[in-house]
PDB file of N, CA and C in Angstrom:
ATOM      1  N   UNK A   1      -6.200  -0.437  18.707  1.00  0.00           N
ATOM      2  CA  UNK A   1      -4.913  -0.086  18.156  1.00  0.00           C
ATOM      3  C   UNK A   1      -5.062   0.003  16.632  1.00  0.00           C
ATOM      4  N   UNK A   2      -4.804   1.244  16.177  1.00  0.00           N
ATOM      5  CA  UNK A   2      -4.526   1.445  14.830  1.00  0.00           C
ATOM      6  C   UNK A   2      -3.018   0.840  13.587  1.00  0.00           C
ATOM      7  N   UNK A   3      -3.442  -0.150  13.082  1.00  0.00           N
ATOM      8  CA  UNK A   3      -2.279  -0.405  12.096  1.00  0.00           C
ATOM      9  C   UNK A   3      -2.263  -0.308  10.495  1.00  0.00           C
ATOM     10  N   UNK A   4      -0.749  -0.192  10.149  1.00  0.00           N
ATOM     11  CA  UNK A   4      -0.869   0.147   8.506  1.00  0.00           C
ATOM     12  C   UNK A   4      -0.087  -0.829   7.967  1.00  0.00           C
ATOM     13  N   UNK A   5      -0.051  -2.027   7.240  1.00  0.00           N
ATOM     14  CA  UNK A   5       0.629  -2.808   6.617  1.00  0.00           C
ATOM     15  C   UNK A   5       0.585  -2.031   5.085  1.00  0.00           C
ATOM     16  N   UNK A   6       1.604  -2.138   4.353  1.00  0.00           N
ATOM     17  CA  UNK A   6       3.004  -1.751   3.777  1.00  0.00           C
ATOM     18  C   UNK A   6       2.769  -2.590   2.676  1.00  0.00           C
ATOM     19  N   UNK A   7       2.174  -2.920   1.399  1.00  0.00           N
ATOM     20  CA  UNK A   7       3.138  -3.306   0.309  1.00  0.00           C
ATOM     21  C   UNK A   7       4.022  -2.902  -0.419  1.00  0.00           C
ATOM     22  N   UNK A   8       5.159  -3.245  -0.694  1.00  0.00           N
ATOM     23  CA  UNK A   8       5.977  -2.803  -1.368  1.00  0.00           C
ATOM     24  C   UNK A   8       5.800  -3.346  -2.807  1.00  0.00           C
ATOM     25  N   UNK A   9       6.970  -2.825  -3.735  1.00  0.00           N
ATOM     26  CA  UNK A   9       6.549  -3.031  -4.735  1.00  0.00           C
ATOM     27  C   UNK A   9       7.355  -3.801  -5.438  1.00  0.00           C
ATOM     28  N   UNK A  10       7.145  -4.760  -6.858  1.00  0.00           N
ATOM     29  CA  UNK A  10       7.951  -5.423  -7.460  1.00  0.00           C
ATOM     30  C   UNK A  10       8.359  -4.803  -8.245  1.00  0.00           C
ATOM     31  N   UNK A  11       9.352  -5.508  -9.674  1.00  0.00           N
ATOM     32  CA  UNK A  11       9.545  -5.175 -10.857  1.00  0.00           C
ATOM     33  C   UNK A  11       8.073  -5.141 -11.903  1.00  0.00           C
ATOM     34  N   UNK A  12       7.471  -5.992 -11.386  1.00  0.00           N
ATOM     35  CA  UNK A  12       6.161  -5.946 -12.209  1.00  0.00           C
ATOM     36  C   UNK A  12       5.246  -4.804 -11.967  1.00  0.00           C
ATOM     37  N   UNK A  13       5.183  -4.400 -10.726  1.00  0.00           N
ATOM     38  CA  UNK A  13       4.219  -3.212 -10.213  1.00  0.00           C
ATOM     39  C   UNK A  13       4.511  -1.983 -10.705  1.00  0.00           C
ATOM     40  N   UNK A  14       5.885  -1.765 -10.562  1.00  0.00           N
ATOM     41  CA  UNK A  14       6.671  -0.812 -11.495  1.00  0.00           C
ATOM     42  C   UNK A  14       6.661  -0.660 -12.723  1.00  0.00           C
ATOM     43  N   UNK A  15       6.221  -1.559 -12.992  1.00  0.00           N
ATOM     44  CA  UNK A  15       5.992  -1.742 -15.132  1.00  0.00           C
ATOM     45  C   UNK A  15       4.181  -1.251 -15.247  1.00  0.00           C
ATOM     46  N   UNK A  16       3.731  -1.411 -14.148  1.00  0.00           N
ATOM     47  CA  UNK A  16       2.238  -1.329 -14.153  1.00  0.00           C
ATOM     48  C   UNK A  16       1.527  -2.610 -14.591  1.00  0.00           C
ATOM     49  N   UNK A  17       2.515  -3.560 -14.703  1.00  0.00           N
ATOM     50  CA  UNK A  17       1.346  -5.094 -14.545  1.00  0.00           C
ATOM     51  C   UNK A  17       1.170  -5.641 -13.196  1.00  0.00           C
ATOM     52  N   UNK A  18      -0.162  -5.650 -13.694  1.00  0.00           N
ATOM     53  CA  UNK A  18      -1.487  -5.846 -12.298  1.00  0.00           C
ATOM     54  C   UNK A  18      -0.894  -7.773 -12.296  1.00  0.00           C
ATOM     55  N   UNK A  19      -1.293  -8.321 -11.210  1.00  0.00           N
ATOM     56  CA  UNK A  19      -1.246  -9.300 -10.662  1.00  0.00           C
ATOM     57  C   UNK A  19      -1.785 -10.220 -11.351  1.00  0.00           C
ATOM     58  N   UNK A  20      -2.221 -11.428 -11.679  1.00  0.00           N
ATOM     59  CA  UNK A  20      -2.913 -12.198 -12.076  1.00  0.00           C
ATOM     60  C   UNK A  20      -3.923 -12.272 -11.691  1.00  0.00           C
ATOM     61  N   UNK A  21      -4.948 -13.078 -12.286  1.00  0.00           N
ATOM     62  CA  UNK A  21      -6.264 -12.504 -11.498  1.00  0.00           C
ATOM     63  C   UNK A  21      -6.709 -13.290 -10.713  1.00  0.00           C
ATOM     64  N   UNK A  22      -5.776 -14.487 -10.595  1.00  0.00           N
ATOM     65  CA  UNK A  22      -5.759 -15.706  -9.166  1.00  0.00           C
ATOM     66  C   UNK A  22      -5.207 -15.049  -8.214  1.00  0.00           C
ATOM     67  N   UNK A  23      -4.620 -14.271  -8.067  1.00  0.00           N
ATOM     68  CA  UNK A  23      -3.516 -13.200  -7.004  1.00  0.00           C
ATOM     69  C   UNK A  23      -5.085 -12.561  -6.773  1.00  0.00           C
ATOM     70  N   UNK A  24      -5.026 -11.542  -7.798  1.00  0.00           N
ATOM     71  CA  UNK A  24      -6.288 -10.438  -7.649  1.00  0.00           C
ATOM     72  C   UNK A  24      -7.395 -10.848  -6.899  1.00  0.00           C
ATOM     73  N   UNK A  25      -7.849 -12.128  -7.261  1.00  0.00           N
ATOM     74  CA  UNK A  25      -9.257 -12.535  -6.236  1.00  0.00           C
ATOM     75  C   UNK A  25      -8.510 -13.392  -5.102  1.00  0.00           C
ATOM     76  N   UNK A  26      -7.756 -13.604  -4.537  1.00  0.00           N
ATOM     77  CA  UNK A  26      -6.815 -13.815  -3.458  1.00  0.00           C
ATOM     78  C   UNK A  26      -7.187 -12.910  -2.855  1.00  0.00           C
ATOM     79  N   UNK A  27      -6.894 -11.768  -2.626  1.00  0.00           N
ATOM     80  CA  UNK A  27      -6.021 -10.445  -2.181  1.00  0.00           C
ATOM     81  C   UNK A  27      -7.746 -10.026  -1.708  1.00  0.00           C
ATOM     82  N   UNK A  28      -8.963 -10.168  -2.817  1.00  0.00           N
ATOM     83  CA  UNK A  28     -10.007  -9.655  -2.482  1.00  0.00           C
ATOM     84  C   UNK A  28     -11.127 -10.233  -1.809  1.00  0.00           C
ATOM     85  N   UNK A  29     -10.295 -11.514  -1.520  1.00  0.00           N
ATOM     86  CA  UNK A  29     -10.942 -12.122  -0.666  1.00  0.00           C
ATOM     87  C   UNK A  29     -11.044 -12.153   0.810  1.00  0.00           C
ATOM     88  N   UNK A  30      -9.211 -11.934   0.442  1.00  0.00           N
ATOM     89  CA  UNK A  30      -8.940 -11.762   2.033  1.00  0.00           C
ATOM     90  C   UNK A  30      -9.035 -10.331   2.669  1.00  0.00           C
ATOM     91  N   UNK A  31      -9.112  -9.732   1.831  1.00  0.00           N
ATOM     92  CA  UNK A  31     -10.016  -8.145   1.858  1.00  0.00           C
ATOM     93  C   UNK A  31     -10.996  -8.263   2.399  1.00  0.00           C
ATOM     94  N   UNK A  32     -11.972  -8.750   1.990  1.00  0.00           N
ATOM     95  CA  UNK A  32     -13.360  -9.163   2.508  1.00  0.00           C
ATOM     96  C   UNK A  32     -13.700 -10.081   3.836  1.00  0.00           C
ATOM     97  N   UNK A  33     -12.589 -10.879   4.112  1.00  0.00           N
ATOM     98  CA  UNK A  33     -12.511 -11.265   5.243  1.00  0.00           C
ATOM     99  C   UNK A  33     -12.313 -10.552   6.482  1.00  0.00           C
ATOM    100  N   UNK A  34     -11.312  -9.581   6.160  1.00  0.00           N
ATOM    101  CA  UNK A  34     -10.592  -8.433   6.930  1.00  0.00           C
ATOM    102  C   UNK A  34     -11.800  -7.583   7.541  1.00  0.00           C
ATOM    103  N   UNK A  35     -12.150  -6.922   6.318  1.00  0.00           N
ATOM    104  CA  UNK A  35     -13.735  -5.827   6.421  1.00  0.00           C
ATOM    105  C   UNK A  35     -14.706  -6.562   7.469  1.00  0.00           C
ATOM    106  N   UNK A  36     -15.118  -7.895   6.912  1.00  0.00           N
ATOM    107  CA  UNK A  36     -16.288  -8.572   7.669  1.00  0.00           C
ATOM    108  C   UNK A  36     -15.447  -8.919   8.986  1.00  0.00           C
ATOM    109  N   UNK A  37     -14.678  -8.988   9.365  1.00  0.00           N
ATOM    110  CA  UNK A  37     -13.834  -9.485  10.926  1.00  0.00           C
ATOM    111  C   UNK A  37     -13.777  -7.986  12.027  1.00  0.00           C
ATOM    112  N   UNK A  38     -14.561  -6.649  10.704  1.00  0.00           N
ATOM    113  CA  UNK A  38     -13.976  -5.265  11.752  1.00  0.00           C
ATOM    114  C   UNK A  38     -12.963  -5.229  11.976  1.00  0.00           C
ATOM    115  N   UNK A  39     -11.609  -5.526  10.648  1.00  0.00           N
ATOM    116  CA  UNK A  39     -10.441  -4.983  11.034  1.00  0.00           C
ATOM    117  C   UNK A  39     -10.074  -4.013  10.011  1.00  0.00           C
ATOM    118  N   UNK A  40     -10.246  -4.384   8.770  1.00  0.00           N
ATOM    119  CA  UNK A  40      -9.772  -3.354   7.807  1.00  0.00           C
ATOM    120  C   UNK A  40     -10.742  -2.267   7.346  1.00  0.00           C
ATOM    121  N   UNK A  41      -9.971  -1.302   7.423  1.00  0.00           N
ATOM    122  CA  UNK A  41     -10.595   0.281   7.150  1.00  0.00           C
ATOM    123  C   UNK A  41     -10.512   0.613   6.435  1.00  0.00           C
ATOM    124  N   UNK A  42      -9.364   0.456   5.547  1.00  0.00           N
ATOM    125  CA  UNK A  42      -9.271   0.859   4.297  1.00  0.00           C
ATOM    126  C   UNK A  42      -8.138   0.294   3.473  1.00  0.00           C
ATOM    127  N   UNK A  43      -8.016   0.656   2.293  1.00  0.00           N
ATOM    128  CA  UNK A  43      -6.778  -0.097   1.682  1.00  0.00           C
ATOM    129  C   UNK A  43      -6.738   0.112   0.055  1.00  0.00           C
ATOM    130  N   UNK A  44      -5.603   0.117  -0.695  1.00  0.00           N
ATOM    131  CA  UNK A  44      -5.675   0.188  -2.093  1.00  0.00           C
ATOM    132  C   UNK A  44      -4.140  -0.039  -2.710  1.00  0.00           C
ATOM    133  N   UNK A  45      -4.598  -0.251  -4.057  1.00  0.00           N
ATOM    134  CA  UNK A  45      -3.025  -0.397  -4.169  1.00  0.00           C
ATOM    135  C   UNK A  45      -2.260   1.041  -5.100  1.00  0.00           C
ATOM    136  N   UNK A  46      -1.039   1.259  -4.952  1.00  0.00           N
ATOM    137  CA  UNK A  46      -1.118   2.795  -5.401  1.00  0.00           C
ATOM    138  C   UNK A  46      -0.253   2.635  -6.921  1.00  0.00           C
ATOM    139  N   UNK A  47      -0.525   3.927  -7.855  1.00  0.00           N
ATOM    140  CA  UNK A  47       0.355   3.718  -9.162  1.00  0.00           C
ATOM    141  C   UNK A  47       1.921   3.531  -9.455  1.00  0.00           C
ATOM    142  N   UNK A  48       2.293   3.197 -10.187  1.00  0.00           N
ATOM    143  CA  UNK A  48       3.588   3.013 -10.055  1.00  0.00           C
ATOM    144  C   UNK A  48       4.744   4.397 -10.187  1.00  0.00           C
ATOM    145  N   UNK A  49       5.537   4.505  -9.573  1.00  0.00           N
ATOM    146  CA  UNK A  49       6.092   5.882  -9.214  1.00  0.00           C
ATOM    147  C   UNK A  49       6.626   6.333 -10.438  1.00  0.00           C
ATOM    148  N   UNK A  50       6.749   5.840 -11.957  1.00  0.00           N
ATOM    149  CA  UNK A  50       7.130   6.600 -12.988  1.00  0.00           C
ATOM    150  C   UNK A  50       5.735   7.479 -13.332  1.00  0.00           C
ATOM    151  N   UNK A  51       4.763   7.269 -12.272  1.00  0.00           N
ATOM    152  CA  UNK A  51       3.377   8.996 -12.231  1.00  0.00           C
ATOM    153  C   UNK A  51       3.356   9.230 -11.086  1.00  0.00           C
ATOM    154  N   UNK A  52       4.088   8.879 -10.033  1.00  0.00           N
ATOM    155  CA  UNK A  52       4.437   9.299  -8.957  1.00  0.00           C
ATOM    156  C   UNK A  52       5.114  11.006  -9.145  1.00  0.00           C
ATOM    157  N   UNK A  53       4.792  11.055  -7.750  1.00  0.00           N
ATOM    158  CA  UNK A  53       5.728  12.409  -7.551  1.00  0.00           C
ATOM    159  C   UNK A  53       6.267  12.648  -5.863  1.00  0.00           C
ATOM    160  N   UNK A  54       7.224  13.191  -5.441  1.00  0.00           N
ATOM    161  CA  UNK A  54       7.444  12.928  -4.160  1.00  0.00           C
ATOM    162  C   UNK A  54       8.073  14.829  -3.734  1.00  0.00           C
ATOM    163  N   UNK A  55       7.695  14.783  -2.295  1.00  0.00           N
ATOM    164  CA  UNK A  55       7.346  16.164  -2.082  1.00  0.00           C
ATOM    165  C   UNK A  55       9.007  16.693  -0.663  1.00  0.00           C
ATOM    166  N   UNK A  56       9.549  17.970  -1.470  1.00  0.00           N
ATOM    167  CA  UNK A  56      10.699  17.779  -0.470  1.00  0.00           C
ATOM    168  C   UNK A  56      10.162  18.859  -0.085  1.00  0.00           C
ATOM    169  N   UNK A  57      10.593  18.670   1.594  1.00  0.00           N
ATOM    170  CA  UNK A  57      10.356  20.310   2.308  1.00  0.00           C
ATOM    171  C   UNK A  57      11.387  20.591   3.000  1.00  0.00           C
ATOM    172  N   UNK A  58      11.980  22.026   3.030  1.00  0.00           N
ATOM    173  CA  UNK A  58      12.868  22.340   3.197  1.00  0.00           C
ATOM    174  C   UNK A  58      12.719  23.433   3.970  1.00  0.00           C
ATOM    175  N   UNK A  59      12.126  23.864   5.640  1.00  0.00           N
ATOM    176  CA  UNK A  59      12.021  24.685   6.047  1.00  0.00           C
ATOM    177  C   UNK A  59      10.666  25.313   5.576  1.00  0.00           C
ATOM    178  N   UNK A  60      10.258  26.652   4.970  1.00  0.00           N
ATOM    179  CA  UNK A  60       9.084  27.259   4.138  1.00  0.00           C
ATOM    180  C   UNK A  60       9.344  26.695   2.550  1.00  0.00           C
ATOM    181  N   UNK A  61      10.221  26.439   1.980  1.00  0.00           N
ATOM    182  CA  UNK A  61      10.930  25.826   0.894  1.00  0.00           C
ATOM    183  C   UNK A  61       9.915  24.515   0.448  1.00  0.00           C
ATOM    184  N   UNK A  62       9.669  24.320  -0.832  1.00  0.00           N
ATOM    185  CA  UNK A  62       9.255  23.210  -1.462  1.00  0.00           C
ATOM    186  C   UNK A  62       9.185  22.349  -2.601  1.00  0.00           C
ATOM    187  N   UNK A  63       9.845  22.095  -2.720  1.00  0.00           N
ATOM    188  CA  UNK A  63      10.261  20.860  -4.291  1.00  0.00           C
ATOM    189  C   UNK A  63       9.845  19.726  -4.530  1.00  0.00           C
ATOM    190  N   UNK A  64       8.896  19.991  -5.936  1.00  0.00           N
ATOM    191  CA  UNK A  64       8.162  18.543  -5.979  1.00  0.00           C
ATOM    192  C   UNK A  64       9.336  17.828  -7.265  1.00  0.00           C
ATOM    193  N   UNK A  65       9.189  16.212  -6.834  1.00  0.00           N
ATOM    194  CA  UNK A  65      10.121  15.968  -7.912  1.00  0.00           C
ATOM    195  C   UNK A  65       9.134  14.677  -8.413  1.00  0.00           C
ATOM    196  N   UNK A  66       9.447  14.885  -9.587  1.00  0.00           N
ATOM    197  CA  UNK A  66       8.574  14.010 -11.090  1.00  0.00           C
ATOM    198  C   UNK A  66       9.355  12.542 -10.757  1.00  0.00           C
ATOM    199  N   UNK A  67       8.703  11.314 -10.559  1.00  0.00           N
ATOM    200  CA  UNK A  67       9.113   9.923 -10.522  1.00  0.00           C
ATOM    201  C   UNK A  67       9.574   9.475 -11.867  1.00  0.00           C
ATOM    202  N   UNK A  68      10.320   8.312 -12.322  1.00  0.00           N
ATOM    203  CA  UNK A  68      10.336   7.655 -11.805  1.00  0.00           C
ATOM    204  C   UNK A  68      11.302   7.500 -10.850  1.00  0.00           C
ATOM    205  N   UNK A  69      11.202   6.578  -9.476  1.00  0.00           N
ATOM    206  CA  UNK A  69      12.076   6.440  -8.666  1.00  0.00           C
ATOM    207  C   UNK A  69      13.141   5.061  -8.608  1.00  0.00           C
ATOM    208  N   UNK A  70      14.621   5.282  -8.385  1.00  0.00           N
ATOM    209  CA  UNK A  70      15.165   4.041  -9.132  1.00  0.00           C
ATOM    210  C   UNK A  70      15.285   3.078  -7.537  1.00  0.00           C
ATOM    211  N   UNK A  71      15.105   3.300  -6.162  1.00  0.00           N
ATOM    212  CA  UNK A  71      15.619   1.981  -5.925  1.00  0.00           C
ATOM    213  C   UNK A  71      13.673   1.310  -5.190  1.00  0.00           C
ATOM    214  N   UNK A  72      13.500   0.620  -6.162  1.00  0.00           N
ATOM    215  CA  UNK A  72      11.694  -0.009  -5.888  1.00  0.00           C
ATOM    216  C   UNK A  72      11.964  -0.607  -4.436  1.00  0.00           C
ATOM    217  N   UNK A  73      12.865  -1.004  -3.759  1.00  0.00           N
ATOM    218  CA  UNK A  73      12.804  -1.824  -2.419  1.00  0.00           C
ATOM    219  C   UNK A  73      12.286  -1.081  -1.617  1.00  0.00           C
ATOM    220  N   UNK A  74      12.754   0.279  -1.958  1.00  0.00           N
ATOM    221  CA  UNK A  74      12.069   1.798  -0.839  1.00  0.00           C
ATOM    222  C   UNK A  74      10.938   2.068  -1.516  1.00  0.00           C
ATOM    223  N   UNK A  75       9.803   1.528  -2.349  1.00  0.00           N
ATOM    224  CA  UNK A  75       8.702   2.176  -2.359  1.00  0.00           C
ATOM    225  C   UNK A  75       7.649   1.238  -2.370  1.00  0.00           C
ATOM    226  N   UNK A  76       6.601   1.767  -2.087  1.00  0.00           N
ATOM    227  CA  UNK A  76       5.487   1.361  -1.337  1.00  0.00           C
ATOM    228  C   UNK A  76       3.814   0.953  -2.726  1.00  0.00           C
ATOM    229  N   UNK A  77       3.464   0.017  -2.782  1.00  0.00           N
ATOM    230  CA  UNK A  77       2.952  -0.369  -3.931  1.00  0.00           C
ATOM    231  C   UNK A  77       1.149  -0.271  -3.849  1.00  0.00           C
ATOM    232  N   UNK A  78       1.087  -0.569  -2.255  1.00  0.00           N
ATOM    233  CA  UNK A  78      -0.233  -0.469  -1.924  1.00  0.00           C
ATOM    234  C   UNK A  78       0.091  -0.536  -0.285  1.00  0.00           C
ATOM    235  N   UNK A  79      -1.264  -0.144   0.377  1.00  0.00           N
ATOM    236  CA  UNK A  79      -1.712  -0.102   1.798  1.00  0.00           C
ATOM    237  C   UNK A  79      -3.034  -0.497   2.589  1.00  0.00           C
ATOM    238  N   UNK A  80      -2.851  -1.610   3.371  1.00  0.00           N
ATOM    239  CA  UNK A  80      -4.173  -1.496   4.406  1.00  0.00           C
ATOM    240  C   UNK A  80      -3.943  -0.700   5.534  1.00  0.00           C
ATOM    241  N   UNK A  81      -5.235   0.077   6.020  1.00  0.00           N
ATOM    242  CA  UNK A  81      -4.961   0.515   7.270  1.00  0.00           C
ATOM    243  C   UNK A  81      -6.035  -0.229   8.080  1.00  0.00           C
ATOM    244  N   UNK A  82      -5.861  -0.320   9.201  1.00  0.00           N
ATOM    245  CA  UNK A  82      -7.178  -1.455  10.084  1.00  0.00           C
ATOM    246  C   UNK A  82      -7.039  -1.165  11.620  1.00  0.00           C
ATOM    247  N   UNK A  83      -7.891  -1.944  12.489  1.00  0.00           N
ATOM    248  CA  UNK A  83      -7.800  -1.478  13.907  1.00  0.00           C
ATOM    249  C   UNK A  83      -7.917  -3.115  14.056  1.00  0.00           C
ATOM    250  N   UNK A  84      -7.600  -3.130  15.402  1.00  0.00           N
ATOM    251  CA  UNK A  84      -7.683  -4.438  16.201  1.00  0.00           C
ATOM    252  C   UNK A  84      -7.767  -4.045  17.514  1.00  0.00           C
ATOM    253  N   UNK A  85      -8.675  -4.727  18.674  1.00  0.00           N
ATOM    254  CA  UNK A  85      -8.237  -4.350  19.889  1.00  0.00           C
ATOM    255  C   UNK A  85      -7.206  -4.783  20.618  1.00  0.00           C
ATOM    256  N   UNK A  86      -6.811  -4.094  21.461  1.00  0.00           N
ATOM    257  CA  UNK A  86      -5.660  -3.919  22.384  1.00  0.00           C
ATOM    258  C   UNK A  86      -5.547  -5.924  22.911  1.00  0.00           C
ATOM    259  N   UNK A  87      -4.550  -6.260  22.406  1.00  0.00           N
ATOM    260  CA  UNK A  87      -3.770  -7.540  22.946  1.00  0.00           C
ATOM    261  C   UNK A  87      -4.554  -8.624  22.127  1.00  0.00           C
ATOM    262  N   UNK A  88      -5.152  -7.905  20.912  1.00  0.00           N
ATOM    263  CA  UNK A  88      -5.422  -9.096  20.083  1.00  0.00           C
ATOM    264  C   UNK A  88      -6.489  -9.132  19.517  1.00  0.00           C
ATOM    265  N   UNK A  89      -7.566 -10.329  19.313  1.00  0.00           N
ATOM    266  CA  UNK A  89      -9.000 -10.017  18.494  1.00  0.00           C
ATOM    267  C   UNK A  89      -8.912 -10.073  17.318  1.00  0.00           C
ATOM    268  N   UNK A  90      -8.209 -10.058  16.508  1.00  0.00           N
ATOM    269  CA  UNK A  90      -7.788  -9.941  15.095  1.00  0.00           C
ATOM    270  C   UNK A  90      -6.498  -9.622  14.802  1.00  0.00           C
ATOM    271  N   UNK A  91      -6.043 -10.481  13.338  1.00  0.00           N
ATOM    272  CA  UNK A  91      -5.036 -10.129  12.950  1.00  0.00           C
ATOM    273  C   UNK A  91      -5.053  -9.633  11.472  1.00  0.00           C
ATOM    274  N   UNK A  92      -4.052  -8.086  11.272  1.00  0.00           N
ATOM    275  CA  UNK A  92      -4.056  -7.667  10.058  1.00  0.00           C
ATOM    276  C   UNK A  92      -2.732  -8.503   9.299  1.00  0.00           C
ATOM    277  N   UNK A  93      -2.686  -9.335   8.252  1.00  0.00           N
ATOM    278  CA  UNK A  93      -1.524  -9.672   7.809  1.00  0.00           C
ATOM    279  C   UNK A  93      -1.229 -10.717   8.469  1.00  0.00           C
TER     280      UNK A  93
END
């Protein structure tokens, strides 16, 4: 089974300050745990949406619109994607 856990983002992520670097080697540890367990595939954390851009489609129609975006609860800060087998074997998150 394929899964994608979701960070969302803070007020800080949005400003573009990075985590502390007790967070940071946290996060890359348990990264490394993930990888070495054969669950995580991939993962990163993404820029903050004032260099964002978000893509409307409208039929053949297409409008890109320039970030920043105002409500941060709806946006997404970083992503793992990972596999686990069916009814268990690992957990992502």
């Amino acid at each position: 089974m394929r899964v994608m856990v979701l960070a969302k983002t803070t007020d800080d992520s949005e400003k573009g300050i990075l985590p502390t670097n007790e967070m940071l080697e946290a996060i890359c540890k348990y990264n490394e745990e993930l990888i070495n367990a054969g669950i995580m595939r991939a993962g990163d954390g993404l820029k903050p949406s004032s260099q964002g851009k978000r893509i409307a489609f409208d039929g053949s129609s297409r409008t890109v619109i320039d970030g920043p975006f105002g409500e941060t609860r709806e946006l997404v800060a970083g992503f793992w994607l990972g596999s686990q087998r069916h009814g268990g074997g690992g957990r992502l998150g």
